[in-house]
Protein backbone atom coordinates (compact mmCIF):
# COMPACT_ATOMS: atom_id res chain seq x y z
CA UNK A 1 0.00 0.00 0.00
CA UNK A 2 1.59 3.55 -1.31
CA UNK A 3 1.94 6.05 1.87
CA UNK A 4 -0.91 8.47 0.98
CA UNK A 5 -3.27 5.04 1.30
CA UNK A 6 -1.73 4.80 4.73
CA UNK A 7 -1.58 8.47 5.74
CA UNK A 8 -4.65 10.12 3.93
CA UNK A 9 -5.26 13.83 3.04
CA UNK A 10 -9.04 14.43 3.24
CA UNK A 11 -11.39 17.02 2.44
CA UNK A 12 -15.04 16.97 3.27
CA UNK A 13 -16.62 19.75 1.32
CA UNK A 14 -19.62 20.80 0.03
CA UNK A 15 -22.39 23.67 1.25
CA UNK A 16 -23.08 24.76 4.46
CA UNK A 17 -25.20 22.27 6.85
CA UNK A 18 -24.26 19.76 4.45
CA UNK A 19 -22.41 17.43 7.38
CA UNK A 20 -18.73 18.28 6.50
CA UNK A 21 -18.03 18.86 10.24
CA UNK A 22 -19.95 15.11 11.72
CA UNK A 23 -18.91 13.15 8.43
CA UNK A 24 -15.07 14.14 8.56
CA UNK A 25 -14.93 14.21 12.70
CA UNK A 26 -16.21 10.55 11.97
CA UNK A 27 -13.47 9.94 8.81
CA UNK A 28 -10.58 11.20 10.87
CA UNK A 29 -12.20 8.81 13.72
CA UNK A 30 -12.26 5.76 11.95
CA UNK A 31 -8.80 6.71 9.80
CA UNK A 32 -7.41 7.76 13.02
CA UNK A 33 -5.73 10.72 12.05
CA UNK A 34 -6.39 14.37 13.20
CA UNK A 35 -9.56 16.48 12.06
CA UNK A 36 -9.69 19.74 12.09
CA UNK A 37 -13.20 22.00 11.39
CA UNK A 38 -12.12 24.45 8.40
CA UNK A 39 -14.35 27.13 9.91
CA UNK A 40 -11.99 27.41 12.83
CA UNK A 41 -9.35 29.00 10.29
CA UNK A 42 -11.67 32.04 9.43
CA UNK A 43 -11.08 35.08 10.45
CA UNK A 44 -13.24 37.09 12.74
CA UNK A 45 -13.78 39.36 10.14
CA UNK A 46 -14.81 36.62 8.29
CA UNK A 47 -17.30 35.60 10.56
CA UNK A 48 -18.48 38.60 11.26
CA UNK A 49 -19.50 39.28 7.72
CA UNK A 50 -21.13 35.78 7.18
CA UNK A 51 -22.92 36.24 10.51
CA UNK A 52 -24.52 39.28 9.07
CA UNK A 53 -25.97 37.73 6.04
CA UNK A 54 -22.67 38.45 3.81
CA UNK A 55 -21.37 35.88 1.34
CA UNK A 56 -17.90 36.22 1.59
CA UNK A 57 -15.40 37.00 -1.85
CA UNK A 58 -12.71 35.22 -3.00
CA UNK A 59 -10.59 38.41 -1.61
CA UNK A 60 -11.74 36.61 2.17
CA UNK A 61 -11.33 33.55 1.24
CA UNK A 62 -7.72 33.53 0.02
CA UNK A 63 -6.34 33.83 3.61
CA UNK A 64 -8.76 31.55 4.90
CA UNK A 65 -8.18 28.75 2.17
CA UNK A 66 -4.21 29.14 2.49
CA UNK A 67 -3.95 28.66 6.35
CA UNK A 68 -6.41 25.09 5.95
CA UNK A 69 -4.08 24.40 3.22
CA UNK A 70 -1.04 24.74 5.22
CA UNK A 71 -2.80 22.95 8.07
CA UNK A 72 -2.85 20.45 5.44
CA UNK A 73 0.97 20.14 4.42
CA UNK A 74 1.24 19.87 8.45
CA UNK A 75 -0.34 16.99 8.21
CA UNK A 76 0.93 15.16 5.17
CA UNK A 77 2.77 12.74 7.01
CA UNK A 78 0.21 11.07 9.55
CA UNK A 79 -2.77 12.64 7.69
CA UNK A 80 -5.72 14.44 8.34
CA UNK A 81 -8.94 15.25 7.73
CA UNK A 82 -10.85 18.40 7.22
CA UNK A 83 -14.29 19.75 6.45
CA UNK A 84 -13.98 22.59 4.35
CA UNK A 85 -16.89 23.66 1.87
CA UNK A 86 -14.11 23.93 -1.37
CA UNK A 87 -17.21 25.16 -3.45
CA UNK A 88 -14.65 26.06 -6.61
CA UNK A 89 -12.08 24.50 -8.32
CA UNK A 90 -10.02 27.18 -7.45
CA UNK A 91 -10.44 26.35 -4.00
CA UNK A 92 -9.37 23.10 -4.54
CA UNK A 93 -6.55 24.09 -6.93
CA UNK A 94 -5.20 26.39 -3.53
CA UNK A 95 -5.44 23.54 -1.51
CA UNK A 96 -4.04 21.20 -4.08
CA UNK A 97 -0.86 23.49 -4.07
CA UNK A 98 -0.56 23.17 -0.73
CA UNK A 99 -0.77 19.34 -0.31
CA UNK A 100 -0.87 17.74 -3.47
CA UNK A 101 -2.14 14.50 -2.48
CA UNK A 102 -5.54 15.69 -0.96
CA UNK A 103 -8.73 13.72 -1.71
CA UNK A 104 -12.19 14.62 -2.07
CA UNK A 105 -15.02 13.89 -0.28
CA UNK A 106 -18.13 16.25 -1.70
CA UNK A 107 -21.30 15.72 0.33
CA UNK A 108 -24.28 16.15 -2.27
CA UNK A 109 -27.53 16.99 -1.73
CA UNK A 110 -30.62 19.01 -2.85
CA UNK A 111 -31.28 22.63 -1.65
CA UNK A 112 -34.71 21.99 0.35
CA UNK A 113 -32.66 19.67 2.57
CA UNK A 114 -30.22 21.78 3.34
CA UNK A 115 -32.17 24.65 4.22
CA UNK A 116 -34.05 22.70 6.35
CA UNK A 117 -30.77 21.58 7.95
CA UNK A 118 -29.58 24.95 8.24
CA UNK A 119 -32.83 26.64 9.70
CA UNK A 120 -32.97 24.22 12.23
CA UNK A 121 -29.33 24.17 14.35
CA UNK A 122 -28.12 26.99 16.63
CA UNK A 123 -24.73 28.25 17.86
CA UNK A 124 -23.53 28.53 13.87
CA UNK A 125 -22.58 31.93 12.24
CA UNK A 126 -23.88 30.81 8.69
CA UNK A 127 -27.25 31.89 8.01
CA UNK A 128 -29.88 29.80 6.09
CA UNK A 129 -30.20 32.83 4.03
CA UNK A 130 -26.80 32.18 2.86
CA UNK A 131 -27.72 28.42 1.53
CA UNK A 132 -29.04 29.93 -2.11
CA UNK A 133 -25.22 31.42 -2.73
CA UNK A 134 -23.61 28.51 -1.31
CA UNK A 135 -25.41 26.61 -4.08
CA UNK A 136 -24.61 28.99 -6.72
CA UNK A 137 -20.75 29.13 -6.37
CA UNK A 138 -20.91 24.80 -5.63
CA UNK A 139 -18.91 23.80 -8.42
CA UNK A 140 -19.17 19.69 -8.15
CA UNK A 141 -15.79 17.93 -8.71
CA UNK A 142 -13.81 17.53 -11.94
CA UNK A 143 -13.81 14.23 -13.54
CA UNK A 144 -9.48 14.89 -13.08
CA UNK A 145 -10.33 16.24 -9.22
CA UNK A 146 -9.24 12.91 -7.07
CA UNK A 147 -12.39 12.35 -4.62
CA UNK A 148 -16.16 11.46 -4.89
CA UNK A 149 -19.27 12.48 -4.45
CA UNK A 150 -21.87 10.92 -2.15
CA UNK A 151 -25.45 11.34 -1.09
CA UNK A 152 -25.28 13.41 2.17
CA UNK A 153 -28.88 11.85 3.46
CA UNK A 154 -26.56 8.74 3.67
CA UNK A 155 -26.10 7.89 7.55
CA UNK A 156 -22.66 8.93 8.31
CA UNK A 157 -21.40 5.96 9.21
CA UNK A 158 -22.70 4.72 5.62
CA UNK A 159 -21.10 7.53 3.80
CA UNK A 160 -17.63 6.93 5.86
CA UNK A 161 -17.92 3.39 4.88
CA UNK A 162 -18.91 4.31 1.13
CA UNK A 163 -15.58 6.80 0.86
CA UNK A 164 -13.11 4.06 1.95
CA UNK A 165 -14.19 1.22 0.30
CA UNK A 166 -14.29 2.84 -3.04
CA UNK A 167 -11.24 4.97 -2.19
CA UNK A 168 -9.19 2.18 -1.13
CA UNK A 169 -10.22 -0.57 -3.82
């Protein structure tokens, strides 16, 4: 088995209240390698202008998407998992340069259930207003991006199980 089978690079993305945070915390569980919640690299301005109803630019994002990335390249010996939306190729180009063996792990789902998801927890700057532009910058993964996609109404121990056994076959 090649090292980066051993020692994985993982990103969950996708939109906001689409389980990044409880499908990687389980990943990096059952992997047993560090996780680490993307949002906790954001700025407070950051924060601050999503928790007003502000979609943020790729001018606040830059920062934000170099520092997971970094956090990444920490990690590329033991490896790590992260849940970071990575709407845009772009995105995932910036964290690509960073650590060049990151996977993909795009939780996909429809907008009603994610609003619904979104409305409904507390203690999260993200607004559900926010969902619609979430949605409208989601660019899914390339058929040359390394990753999948996966139903995010999966249970999560059925989407964790889903990732690794067609990751690792």
């Amino acid at each position: 088995m090649d090292d980066s089978r051993r020692h994985p690079l993982i990103v969950v993305m996708g939109v906001t209240g689409s389980g990044k945070s409880t499908v990687g915390a389980a990943l990096a569980e059952r992997l047993g390698v560090p996780f680490a919640d993307a949002d906790d690299f954001h700025s407070p301005a950051n924060v601050a202008k999503m928790s007003a109803g502000t979609p943020l630019d790729d001018a606040d994002r830059l920062p934000w998407l170099r520092s997971v990335g970094v956090w990444l390249a920490e990690h590329a010996a033991t490896g790590a998992v992260t849940g970071c939306s990575a709407l845009k190729r772009r995105y995932r180009d910036l964290l690509r340069e960073a650590a060049p063996e990151v996977s993909f792990l795009h939780l996909d789902g429809d907008v009603d259930m994610i609003r619904k998801r979104v409305a409904g927890r507390s203690g999260h700057f993200m607004p559900e207003r926010l969902v619609a532009s979430q949605f409208a910058a989601l660019e899914p993964l390339g058929p040359d991006e390394h990753g999948l996609a996966l139903d995010l109404s999966l249970p999560v121990d059925d989407l964790v199980d889903a990732y690794l056994t067609r990751t690792t076959s």
